[in-house]
PDB file of N, CA and C in Angstrom:
ATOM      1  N   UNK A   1      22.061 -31.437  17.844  1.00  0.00           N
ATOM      2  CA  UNK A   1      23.171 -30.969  18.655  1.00  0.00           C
ATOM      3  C   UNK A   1      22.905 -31.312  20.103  1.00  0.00           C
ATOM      4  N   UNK A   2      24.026 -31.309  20.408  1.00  0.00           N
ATOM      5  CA  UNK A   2      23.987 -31.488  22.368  1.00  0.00           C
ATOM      6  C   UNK A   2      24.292 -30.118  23.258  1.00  0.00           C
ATOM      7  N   UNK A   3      23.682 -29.705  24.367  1.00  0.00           N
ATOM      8  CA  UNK A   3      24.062 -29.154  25.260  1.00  0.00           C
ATOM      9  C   UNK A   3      25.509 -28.729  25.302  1.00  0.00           C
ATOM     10  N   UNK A   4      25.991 -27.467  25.163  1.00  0.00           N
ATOM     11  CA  UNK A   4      27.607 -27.325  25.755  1.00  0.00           C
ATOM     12  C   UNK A   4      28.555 -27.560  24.424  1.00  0.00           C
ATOM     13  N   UNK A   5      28.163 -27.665  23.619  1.00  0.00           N
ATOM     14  CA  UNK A   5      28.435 -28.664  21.854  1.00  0.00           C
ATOM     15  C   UNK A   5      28.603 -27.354  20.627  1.00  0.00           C
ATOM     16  N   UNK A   6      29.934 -27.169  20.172  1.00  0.00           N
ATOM     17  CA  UNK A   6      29.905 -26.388  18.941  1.00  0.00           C
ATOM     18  C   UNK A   6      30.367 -27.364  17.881  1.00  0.00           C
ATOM     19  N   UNK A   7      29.524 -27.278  16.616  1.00  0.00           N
ATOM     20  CA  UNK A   7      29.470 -27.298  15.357  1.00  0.00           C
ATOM     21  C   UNK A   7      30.970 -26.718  14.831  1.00  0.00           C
ATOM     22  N   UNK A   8      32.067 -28.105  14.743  1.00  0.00           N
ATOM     23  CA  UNK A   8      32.834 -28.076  13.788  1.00  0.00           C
ATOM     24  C   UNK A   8      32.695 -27.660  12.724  1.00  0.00           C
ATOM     25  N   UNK A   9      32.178 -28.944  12.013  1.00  0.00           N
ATOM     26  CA  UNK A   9      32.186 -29.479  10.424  1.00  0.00           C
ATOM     27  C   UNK A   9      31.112 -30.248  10.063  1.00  0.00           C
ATOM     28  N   UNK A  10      30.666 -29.850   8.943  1.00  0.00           N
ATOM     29  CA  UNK A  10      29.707 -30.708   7.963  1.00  0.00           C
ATOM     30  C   UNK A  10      30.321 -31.552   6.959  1.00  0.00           C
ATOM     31  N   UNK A  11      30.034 -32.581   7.681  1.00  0.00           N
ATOM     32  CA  UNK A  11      30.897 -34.253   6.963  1.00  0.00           C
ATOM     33  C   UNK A  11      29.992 -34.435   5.995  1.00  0.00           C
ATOM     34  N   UNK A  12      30.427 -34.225   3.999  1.00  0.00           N
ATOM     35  CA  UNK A  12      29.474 -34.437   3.378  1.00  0.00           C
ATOM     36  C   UNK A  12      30.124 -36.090   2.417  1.00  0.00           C
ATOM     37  N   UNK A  13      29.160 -37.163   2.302  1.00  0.00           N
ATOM     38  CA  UNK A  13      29.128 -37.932   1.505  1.00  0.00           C
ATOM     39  C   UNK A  13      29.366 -38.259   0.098  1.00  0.00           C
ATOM     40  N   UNK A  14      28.798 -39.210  -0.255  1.00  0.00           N
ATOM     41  CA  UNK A  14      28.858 -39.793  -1.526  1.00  0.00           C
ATOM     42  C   UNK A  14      28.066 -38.458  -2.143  1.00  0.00           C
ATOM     43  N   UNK A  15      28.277 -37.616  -3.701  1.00  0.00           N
ATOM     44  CA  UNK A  15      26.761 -36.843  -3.861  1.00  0.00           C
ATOM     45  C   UNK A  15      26.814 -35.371  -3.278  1.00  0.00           C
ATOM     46  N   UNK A  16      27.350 -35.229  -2.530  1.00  0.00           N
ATOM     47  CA  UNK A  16      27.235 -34.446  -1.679  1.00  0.00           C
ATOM     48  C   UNK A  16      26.229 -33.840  -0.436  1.00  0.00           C
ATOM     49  N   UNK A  17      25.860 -35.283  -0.317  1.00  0.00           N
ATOM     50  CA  UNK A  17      24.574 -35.424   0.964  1.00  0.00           C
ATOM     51  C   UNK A  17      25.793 -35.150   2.271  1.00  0.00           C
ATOM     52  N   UNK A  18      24.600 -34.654   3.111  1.00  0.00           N
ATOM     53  CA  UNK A  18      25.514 -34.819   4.689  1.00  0.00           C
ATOM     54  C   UNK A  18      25.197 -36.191   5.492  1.00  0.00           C
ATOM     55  N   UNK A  19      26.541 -36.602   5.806  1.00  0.00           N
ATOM     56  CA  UNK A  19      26.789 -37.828   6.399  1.00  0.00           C
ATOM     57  C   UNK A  19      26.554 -38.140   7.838  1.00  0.00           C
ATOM     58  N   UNK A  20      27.760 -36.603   7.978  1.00  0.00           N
ATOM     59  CA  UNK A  20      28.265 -36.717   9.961  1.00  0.00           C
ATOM     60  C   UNK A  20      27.817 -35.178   9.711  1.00  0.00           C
ATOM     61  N   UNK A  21      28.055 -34.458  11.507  1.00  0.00           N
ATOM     62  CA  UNK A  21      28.506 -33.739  11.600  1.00  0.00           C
ATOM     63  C   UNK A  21      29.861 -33.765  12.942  1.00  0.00           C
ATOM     64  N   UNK A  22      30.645 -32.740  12.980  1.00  0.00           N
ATOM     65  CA  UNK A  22      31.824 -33.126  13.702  1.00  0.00           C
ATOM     66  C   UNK A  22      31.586 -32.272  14.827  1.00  0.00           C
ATOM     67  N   UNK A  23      31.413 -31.990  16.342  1.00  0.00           N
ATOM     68  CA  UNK A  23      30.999 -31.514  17.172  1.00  0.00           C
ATOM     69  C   UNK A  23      32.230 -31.371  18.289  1.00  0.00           C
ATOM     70  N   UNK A  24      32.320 -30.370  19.043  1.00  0.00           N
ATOM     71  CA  UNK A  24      33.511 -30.411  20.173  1.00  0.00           C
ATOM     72  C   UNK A  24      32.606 -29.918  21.430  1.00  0.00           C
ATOM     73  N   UNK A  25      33.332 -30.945  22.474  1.00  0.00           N
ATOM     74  CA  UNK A  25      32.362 -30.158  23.936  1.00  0.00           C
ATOM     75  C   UNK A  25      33.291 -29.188  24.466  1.00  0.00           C
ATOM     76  N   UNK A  26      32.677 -28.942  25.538  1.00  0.00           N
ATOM     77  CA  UNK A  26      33.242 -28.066  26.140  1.00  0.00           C
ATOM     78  C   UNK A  26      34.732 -28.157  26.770  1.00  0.00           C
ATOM     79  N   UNK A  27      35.036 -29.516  26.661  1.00  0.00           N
ATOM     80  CA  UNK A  27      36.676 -29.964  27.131  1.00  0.00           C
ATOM     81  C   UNK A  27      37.607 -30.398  25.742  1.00  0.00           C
ATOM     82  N   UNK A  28      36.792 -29.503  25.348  1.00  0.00           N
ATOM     83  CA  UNK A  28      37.803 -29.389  24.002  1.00  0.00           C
ATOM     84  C   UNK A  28      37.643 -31.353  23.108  1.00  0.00           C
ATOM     85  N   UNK A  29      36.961 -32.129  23.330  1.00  0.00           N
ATOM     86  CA  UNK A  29      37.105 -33.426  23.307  1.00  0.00           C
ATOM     87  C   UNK A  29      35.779 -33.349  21.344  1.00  0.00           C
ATOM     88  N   UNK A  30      36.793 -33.995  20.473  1.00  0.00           N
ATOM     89  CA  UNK A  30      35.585 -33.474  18.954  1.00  0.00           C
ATOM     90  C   UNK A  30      34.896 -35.384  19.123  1.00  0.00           C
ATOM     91  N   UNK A  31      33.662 -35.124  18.366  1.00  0.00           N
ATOM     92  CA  UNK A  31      32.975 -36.576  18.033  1.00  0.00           C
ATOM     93  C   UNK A  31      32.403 -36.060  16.512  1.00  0.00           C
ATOM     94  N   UNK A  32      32.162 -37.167  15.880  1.00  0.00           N
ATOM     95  CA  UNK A  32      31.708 -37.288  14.936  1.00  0.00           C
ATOM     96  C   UNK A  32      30.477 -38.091  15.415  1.00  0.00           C
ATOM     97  N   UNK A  33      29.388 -37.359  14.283  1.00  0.00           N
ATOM     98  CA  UNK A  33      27.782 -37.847  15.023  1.00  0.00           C
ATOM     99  C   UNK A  33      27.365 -38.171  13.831  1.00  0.00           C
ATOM    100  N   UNK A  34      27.185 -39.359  13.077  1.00  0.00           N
ATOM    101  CA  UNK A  34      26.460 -39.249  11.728  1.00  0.00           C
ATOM    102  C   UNK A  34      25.101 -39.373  11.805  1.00  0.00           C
ATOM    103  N   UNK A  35      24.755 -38.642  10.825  1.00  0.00           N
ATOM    104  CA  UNK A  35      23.337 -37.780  10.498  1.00  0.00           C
ATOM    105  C   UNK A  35      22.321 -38.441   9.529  1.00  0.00           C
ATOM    106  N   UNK A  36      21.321 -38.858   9.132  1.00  0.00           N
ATOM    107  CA  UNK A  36      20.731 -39.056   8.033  1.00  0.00           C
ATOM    108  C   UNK A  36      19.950 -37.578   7.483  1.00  0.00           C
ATOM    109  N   UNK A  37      19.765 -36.687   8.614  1.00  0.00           N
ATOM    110  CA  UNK A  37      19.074 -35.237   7.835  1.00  0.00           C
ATOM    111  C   UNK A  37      20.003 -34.297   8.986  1.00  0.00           C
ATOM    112  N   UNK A  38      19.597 -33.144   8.005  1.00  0.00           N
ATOM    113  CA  UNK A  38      20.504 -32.154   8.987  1.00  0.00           C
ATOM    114  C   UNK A  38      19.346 -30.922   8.618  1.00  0.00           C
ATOM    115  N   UNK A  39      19.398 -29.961   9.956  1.00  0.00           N
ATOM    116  CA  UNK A  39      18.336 -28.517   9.775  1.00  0.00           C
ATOM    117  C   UNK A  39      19.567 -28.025  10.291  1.00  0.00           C
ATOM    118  N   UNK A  40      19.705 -27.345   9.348  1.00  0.00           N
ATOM    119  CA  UNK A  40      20.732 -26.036   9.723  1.00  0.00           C
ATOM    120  C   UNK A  40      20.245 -24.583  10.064  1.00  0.00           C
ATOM    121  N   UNK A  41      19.867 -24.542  11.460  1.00  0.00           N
ATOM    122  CA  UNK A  41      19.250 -22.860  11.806  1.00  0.00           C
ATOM    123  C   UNK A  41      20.114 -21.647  12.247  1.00  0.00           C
ATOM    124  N   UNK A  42      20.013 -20.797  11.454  1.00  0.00           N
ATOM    125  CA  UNK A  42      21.522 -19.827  11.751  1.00  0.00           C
ATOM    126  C   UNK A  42      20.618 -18.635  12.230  1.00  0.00           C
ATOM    127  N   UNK A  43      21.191 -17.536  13.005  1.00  0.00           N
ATOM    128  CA  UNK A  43      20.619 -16.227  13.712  1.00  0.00           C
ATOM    129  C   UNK A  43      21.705 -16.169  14.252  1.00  0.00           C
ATOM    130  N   UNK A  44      21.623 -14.092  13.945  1.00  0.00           N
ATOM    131  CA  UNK A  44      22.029 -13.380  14.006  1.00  0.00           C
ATOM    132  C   UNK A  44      23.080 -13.634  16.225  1.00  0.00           C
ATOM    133  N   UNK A  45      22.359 -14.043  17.029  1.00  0.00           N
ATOM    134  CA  UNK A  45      22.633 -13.709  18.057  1.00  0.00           C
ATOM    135  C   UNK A  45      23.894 -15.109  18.546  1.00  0.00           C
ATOM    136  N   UNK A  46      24.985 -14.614  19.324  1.00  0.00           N
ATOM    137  CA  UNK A  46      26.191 -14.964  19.511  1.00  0.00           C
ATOM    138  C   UNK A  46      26.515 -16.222  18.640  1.00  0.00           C
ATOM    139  N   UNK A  47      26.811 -15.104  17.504  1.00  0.00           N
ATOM    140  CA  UNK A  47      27.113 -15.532  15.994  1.00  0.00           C
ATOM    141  C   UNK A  47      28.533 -15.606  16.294  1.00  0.00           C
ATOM    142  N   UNK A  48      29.489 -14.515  16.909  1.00  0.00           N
ATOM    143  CA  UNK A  48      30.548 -14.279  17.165  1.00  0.00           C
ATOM    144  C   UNK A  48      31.200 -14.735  17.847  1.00  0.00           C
ATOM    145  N   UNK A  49      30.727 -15.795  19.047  1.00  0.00           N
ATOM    146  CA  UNK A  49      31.311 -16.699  20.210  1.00  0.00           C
ATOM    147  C   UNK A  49      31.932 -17.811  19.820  1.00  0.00           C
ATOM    148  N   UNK A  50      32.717 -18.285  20.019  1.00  0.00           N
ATOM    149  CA  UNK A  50      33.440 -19.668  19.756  1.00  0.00           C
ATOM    150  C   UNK A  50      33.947 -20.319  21.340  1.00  0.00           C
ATOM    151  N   UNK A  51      34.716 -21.016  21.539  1.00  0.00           N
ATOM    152  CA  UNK A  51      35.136 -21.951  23.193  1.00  0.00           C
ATOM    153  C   UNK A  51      36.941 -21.034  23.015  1.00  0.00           C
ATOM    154  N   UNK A  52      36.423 -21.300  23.912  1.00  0.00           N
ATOM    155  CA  UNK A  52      38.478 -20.967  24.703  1.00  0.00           C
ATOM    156  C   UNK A  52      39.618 -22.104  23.426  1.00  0.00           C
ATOM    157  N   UNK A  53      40.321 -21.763  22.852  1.00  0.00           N
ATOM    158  CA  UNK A  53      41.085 -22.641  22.215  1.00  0.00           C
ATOM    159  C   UNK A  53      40.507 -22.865  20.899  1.00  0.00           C
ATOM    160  N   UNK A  54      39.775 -22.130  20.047  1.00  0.00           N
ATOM    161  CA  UNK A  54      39.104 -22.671  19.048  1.00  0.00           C
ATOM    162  C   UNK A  54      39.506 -21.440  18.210  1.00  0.00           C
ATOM    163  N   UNK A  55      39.874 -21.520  16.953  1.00  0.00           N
ATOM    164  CA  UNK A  55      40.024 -20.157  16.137  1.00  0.00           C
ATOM    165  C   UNK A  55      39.252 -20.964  14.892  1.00  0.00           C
ATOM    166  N   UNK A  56      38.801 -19.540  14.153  1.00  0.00           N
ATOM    167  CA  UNK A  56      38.383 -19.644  12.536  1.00  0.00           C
ATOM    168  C   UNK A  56      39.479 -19.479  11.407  1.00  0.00           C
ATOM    169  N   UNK A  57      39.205 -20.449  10.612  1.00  0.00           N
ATOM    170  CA  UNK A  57      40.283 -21.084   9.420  1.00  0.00           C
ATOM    171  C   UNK A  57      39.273 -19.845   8.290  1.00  0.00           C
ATOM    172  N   UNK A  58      40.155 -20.136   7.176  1.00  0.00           N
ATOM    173  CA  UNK A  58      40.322 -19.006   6.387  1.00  0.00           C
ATOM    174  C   UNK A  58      38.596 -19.725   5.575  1.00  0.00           C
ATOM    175  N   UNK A  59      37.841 -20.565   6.106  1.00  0.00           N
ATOM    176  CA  UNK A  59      36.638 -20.576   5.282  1.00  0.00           C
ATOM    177  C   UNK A  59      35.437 -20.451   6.231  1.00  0.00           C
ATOM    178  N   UNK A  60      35.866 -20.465   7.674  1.00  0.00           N
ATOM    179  CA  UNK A  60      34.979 -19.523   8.368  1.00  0.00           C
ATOM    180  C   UNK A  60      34.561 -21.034   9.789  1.00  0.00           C
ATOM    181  N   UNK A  61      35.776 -22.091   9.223  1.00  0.00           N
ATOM    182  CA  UNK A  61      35.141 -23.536   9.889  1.00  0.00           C
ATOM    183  C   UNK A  61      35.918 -22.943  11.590  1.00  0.00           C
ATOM    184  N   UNK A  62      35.352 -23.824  12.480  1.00  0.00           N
ATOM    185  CA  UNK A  62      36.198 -23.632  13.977  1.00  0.00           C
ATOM    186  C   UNK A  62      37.439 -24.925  13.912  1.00  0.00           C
ATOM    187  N   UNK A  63      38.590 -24.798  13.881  1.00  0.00           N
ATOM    188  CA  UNK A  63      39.501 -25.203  14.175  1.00  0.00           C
ATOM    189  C   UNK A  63      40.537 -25.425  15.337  1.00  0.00           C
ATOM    190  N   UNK A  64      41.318 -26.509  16.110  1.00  0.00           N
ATOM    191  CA  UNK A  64      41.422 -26.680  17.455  1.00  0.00           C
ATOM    192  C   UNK A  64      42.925 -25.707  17.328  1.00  0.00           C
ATOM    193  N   UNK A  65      42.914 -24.639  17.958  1.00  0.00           N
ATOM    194  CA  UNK A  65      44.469 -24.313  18.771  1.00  0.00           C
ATOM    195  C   UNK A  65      45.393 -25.084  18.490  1.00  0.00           C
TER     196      UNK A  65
END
């Protein structure tokens, strides 16, 4: 991940390996970053924060306004 950067989406492949992941900065602007490994570290602390303009879809992904 980058600085200033929330975690869209996990772009999964052929198999169901992860490919990309889909990232938005802080100007609202998304990239796709493809991945050959991914560490996914989750904790408890501002679990609840998302960016100005961003809501949660009914499977918990961040979606644009």
């Amino acid at each position: 991940m980058r600085p200033e950067h929330t975690l869209l989406r996990i772009v999964r492949g052929k198999g169901g390996t992860v490919e990309a992941i889909e990232v938005a900065d802080a100007s609202r602007r998304v990239q796709r970053i493809a991945t050959p490994r991914l560490v996914l570290a989750c904790g408890a602390v501002e679990t609840t924060r998302r960016p100005a303009g961003f809501t949660l879809d009914n499977t918990g992904l961040c979606q644009l306004d």
